[in-house]
C-alpha atoms as a PDB file:
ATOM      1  CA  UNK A   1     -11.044  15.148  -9.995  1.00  0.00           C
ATOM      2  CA  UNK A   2      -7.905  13.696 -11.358  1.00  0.00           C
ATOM      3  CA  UNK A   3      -7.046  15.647 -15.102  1.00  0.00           C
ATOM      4  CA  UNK A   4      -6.444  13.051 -17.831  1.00  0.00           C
ATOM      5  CA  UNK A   5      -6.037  16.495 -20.431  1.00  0.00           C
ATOM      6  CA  UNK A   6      -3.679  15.462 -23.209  1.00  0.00           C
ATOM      7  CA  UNK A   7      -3.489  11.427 -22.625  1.00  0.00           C
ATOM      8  CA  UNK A   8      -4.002   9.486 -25.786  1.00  0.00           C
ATOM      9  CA  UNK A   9      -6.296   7.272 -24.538  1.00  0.00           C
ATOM     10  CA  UNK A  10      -9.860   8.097 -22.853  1.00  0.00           C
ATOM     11  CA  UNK A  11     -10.087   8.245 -18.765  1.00  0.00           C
ATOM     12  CA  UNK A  12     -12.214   4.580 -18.338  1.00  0.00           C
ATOM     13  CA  UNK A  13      -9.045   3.089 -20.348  1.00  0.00           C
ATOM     14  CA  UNK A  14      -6.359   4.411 -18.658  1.00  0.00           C
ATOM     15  CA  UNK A  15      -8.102   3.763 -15.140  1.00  0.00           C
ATOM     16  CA  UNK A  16      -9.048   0.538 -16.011  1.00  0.00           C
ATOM     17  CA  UNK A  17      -5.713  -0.400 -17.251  1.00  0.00           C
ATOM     18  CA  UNK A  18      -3.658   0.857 -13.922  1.00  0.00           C
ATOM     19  CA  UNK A  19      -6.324  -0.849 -12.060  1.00  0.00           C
ATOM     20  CA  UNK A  20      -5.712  -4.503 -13.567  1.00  0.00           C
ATOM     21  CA  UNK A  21      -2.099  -4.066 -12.666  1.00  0.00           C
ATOM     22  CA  UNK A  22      -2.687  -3.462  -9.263  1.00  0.00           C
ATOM     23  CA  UNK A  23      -5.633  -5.888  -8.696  1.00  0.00           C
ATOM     24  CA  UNK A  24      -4.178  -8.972 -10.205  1.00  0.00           C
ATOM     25  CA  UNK A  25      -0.894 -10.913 -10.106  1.00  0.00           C
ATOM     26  CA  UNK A  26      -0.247  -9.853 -13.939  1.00  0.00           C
ATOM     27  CA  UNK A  27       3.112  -8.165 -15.645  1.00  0.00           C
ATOM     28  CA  UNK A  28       2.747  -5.465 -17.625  1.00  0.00           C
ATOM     29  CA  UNK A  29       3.039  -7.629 -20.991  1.00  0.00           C
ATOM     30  CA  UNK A  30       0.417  -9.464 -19.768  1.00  0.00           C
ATOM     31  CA  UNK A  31      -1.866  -6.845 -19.568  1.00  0.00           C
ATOM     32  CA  UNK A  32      -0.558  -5.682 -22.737  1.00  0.00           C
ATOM     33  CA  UNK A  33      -2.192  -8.729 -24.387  1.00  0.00           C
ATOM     34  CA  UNK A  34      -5.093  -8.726 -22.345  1.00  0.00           C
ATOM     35  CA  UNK A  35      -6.144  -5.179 -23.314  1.00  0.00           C
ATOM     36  CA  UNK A  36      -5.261  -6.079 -26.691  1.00  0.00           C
ATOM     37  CA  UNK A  37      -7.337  -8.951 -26.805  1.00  0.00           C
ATOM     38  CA  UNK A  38     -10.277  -6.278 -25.711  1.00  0.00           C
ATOM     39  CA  UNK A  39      -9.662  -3.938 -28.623  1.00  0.00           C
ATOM     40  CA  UNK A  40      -7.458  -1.949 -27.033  1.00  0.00           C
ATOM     41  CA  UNK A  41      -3.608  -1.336 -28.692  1.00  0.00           C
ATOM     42  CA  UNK A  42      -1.500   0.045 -26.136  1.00  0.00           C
ATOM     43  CA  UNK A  43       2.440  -0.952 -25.250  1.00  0.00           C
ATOM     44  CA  UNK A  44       3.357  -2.273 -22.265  1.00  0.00           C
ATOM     45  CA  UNK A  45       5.379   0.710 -21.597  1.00  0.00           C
ATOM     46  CA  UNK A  46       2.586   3.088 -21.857  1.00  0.00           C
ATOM     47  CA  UNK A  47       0.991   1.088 -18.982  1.00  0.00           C
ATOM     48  CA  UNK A  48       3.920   1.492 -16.717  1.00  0.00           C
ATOM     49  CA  UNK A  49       4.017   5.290 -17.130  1.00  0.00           C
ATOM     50  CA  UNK A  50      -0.174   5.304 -16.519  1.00  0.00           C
ATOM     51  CA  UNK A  51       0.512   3.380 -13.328  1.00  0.00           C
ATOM     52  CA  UNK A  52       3.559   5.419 -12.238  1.00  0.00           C
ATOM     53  CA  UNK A  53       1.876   8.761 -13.409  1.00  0.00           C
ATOM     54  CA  UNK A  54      -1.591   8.074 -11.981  1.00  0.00           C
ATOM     55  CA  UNK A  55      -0.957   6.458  -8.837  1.00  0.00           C
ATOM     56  CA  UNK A  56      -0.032   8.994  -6.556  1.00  0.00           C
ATOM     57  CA  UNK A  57      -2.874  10.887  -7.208  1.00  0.00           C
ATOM     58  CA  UNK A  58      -5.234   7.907  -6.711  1.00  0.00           C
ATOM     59  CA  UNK A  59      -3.856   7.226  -3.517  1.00  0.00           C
ATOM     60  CA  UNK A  60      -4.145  11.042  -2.419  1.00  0.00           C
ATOM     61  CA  UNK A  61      -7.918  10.639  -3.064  1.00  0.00           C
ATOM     62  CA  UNK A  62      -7.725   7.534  -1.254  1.00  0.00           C
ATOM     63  CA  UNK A  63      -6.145   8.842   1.714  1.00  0.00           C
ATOM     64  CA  UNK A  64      -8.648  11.473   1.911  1.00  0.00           C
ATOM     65  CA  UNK A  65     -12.046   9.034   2.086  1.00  0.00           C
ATOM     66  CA  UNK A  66     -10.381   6.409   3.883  1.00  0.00           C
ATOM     67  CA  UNK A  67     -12.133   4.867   7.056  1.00  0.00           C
ATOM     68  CA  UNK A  68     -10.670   5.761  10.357  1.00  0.00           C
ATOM     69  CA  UNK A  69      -8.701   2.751  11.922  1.00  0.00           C
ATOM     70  CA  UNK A  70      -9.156   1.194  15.360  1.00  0.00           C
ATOM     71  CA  UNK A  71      -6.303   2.310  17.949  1.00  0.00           C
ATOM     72  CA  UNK A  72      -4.710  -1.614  18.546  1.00  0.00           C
ATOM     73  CA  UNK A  73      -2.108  -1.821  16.250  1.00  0.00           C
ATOM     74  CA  UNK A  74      -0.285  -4.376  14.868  1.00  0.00           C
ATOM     75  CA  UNK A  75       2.951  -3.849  13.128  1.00  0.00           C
ATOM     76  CA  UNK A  76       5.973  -5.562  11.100  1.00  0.00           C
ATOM     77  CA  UNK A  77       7.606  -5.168   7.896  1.00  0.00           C
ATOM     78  CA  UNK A  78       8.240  -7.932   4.886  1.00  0.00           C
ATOM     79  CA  UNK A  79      10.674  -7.897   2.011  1.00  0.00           C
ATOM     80  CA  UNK A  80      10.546  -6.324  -1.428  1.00  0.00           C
ATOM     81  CA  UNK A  81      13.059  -7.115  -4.345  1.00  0.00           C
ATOM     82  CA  UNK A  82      14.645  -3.737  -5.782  1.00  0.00           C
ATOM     83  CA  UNK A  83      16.905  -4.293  -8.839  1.00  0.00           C
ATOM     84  CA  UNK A  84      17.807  -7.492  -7.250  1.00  0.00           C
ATOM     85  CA  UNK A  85      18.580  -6.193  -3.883  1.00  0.00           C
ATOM     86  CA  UNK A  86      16.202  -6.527  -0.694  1.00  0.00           C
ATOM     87  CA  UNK A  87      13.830  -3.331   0.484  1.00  0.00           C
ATOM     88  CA  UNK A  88      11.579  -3.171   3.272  1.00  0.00           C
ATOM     89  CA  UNK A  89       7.863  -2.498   3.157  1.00  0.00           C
ATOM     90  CA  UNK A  90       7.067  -1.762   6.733  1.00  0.00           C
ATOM     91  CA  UNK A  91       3.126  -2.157   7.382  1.00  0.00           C
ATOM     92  CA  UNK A  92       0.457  -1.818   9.972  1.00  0.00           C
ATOM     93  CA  UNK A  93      -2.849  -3.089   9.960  1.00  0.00           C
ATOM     94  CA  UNK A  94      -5.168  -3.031  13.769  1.00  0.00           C
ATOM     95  CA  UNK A  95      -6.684  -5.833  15.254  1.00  0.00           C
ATOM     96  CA  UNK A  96      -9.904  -6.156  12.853  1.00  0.00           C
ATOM     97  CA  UNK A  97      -7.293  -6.606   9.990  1.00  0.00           C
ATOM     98  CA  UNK A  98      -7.712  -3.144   8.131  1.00  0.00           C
ATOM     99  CA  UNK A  99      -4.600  -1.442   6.902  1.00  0.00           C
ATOM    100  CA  UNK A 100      -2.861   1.123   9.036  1.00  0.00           C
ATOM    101  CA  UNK A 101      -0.353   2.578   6.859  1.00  0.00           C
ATOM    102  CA  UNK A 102       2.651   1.580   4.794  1.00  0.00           C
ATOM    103  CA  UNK A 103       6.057   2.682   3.650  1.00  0.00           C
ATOM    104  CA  UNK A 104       9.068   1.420   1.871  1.00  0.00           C
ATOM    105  CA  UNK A 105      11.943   1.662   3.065  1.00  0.00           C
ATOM    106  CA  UNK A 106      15.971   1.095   1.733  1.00  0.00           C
ATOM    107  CA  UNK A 107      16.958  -0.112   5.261  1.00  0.00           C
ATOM    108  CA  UNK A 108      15.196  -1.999   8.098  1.00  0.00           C
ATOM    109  CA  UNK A 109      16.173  -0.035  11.337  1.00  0.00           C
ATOM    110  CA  UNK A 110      15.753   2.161  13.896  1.00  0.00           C
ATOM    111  CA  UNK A 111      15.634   5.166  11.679  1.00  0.00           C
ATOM    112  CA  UNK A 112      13.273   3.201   9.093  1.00  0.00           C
ATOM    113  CA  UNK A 113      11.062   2.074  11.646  1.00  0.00           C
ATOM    114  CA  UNK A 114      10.354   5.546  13.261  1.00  0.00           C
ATOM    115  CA  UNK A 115      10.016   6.981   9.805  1.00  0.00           C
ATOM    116  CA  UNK A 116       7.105   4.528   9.334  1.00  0.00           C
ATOM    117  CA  UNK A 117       5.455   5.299  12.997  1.00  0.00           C
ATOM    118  CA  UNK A 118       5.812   9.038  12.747  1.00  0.00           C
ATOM    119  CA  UNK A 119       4.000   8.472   9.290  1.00  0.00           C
ATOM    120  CA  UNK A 120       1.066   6.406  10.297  1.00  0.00           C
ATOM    121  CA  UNK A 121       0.212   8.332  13.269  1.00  0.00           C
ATOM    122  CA  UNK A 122       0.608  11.607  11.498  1.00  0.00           C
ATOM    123  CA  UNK A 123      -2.458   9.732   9.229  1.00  0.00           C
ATOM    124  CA  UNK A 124      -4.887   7.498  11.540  1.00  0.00           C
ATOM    125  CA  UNK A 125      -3.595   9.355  14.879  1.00  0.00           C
ATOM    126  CA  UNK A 126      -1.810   8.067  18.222  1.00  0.00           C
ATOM    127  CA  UNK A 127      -2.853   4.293  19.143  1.00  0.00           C
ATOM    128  CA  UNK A 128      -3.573   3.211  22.144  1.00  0.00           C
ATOM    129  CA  UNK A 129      -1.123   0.252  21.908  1.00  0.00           C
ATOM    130  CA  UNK A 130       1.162  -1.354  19.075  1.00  0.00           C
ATOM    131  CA  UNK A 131       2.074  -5.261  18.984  1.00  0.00           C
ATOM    132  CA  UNK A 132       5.437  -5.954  17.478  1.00  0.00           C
ATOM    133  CA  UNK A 133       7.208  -9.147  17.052  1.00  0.00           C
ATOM    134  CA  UNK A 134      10.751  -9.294  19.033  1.00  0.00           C
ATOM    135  CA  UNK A 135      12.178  -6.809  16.383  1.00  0.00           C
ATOM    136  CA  UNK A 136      14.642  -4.121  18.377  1.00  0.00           C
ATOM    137  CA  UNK A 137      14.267  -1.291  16.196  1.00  0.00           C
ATOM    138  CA  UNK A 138      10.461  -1.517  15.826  1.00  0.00           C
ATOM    139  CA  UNK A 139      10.428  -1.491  20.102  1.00  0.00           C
ATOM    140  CA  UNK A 140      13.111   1.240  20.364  1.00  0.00           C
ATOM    141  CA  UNK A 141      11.004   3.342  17.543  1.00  0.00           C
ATOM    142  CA  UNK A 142       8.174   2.965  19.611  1.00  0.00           C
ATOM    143  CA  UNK A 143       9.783   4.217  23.035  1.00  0.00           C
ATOM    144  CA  UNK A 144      11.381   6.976  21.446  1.00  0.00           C
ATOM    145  CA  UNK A 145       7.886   8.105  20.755  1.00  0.00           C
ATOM    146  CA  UNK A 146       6.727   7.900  23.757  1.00  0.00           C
ATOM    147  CA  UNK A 147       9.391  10.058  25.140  1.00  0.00           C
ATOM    148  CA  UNK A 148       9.624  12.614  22.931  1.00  0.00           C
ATOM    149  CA  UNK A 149       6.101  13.200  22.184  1.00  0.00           C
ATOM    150  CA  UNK A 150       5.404  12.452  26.013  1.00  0.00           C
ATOM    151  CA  UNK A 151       2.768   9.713  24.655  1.00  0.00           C
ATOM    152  CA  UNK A 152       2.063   6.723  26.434  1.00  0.00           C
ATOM    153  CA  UNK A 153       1.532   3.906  23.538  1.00  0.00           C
ATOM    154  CA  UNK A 154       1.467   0.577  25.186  1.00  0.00           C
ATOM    155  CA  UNK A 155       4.005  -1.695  23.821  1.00  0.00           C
ATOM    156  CA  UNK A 156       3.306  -5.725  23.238  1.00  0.00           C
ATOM    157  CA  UNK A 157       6.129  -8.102  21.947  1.00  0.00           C
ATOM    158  CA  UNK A 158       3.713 -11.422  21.294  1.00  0.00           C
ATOM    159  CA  UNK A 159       4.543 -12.845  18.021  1.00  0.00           C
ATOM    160  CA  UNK A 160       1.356 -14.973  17.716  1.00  0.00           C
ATOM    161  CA  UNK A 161      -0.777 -11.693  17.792  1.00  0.00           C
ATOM    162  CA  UNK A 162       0.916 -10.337  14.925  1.00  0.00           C
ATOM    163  CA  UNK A 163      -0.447 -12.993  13.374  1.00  0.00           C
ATOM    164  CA  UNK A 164      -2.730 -10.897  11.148  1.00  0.00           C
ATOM    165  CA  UNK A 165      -0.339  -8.807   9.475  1.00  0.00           C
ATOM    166  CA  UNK A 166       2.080 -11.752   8.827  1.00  0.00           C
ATOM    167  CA  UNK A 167      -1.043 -12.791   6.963  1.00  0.00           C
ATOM    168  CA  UNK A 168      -1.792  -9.618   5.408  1.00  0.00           C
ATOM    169  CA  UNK A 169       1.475  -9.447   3.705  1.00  0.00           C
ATOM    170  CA  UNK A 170       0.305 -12.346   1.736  1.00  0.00           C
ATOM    171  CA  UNK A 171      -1.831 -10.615  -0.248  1.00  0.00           C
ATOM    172  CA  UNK A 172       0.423  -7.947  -1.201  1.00  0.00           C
ATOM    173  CA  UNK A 173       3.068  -9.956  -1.705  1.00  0.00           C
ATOM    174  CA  UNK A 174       0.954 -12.331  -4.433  1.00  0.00           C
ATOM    175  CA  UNK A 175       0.415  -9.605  -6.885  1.00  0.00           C
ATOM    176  CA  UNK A 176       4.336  -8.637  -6.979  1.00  0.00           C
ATOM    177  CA  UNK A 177       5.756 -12.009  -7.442  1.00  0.00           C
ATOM    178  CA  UNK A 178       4.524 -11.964 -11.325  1.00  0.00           C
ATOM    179  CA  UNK A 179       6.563  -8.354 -11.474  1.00  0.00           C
ATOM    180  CA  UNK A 180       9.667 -10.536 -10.808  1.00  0.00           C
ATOM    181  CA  UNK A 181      11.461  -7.471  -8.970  1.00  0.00           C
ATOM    182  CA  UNK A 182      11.328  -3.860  -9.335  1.00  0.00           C
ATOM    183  CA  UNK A 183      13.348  -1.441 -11.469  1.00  0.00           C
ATOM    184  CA  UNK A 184      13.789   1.351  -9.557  1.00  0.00           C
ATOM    185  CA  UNK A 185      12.787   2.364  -5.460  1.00  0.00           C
ATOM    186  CA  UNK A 186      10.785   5.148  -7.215  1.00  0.00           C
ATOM    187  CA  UNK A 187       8.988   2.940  -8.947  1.00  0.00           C
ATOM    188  CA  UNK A 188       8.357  -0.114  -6.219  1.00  0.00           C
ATOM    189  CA  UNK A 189       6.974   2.967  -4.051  1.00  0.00           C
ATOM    190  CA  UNK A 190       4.698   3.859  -6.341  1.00  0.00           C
ATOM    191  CA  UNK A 191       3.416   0.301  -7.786  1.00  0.00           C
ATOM    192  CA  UNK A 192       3.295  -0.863  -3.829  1.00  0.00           C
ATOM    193  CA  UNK A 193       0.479   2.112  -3.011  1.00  0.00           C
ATOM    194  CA  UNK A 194      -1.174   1.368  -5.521  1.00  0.00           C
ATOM    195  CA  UNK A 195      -1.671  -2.757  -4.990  1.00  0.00           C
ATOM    196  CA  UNK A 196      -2.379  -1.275  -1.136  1.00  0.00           C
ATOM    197  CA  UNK A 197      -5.282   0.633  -2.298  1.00  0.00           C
ATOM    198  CA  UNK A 198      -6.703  -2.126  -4.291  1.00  0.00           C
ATOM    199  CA  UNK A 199      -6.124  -4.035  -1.277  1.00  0.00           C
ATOM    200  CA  UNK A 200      -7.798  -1.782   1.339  1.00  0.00           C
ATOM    201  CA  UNK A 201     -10.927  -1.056  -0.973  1.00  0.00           C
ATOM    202  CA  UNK A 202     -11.901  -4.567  -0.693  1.00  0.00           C
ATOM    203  CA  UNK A 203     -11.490  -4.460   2.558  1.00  0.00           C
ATOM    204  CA  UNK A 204     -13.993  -1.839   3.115  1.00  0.00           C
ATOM    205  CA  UNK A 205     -12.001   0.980   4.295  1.00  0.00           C
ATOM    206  CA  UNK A 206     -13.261   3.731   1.405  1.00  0.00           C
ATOM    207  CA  UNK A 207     -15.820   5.868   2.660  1.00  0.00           C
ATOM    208  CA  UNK A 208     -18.565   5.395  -0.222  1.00  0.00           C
ATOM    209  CA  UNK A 209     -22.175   4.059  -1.259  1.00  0.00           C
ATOM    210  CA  UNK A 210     -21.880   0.038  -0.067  1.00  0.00           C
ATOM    211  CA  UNK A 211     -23.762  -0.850  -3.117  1.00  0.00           C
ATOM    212  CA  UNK A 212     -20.799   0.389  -5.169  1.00  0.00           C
ATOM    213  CA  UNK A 213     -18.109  -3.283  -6.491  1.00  0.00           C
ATOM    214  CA  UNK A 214     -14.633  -2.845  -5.360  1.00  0.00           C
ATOM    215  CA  UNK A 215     -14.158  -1.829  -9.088  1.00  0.00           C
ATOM    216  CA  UNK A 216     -16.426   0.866  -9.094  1.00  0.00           C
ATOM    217  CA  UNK A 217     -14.637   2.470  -6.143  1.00  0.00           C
ATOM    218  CA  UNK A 218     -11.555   2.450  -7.458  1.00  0.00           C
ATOM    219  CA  UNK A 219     -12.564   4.312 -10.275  1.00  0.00           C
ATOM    220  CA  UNK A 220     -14.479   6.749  -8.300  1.00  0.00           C
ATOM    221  CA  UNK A 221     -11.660   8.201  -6.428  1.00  0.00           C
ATOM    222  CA  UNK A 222     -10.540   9.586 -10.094  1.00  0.00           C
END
């Protein structure tokens, strides 16, 4: 259970405000007027700081009722704008389309990509094989698993069946445009997990009563 001791504002507002941010392409002024319009006075800045404070523990409760993954992999990364410079958001989903894993990161490279790898195996466990598009550092991250961990992940370079996460990015991507850039790396980090957990709850991947609305999940990992 996530402790909302000492917040202004009672639990079902709080949740259902960081949830509207993450859900829908909205800014936080937006949602500012929309709460408002609902009877409920609270400053766009005060939503930022629910978002940023109660995020990280949503997706911890996420993380531990997610569904397990399949073991095809598919993997790329898309840009992110950071106080007007570009960041990488490096993302996996496997070949039914559910989310993997994701991670931001400053740089878009060897180092980045194994970063990401070591991280999404560490979560959903070693895959049987990972399709790439021609990207160098995502192949090279890939071998240098293989050879240290003395795995044998099978490697595939076919852009058409990366397809799906090409696609996937879509979705994330339409709820930041409306943010018009992020502040701070801390801050896109945060914002990004949660819009991914929004994302993967409707696509099925919390472990919970199938009568329950994408809504109702979200709030139940609180």
């Amino acid at each position: 259970m996530i402790d909302f001791k000492g917040s202004q504002f009672e639990r079902d507002i709080i949740l259902w405000g960081v949830r509207w941010y993450v859900a829908y392409p909205i800014s936080y002024r937006q949602l500012e007027e929309m709460m408002a319009e609902r009877g409920v006075e609270v400053d766009h800045s005060s939503l930022n700081r629910w978002v940023l404070k109660y995020t990280p523990l949503l997706e911890m409760a996420f993380r531990q009722r997610k569904r397990l993954v399949g073991i095809s992999w598919r993997l790329d990364e898309t840009y992110i704008s950071v106080k007007g410079e570009w960041k990488y958001l490096y993302r996996a989903v496997d070949k039914a389309g559910d989310t993997v894993d994701f991670l931001l990161t400053a740089k878009r490279d060897r180092r980045a990509a194994s970063r990401f790898l070591r991280k999404s195996i560490e979560q959903c466990g070693t895959p049987a094989k990972i399709t790439i598009d021609k990207s160098r550092a995502n192949a090279a991250a890939i071998e240098d698993y293989n050879r240290d961990l003395n795995t044998s992940i099978e490697l595939r370079q076919v852009k058409y069946l990366n397809n799906i996460v090409e696609q996937d990015h879509r979705a994330i991507k339409r709820l930041t445009r409306p943010m018009l850039g992020f502040k701070s790396f801390w801050s896109a980090a945060i914002t990004l997990a949660g819009i991914e957990i929004m994302h993967m709850i409707r696509k099925g991947q919390l472990i919970c009563q199938r009568t329950l609305t994408p809504a109702q999940q979200f709030y139940s990992l609180a």
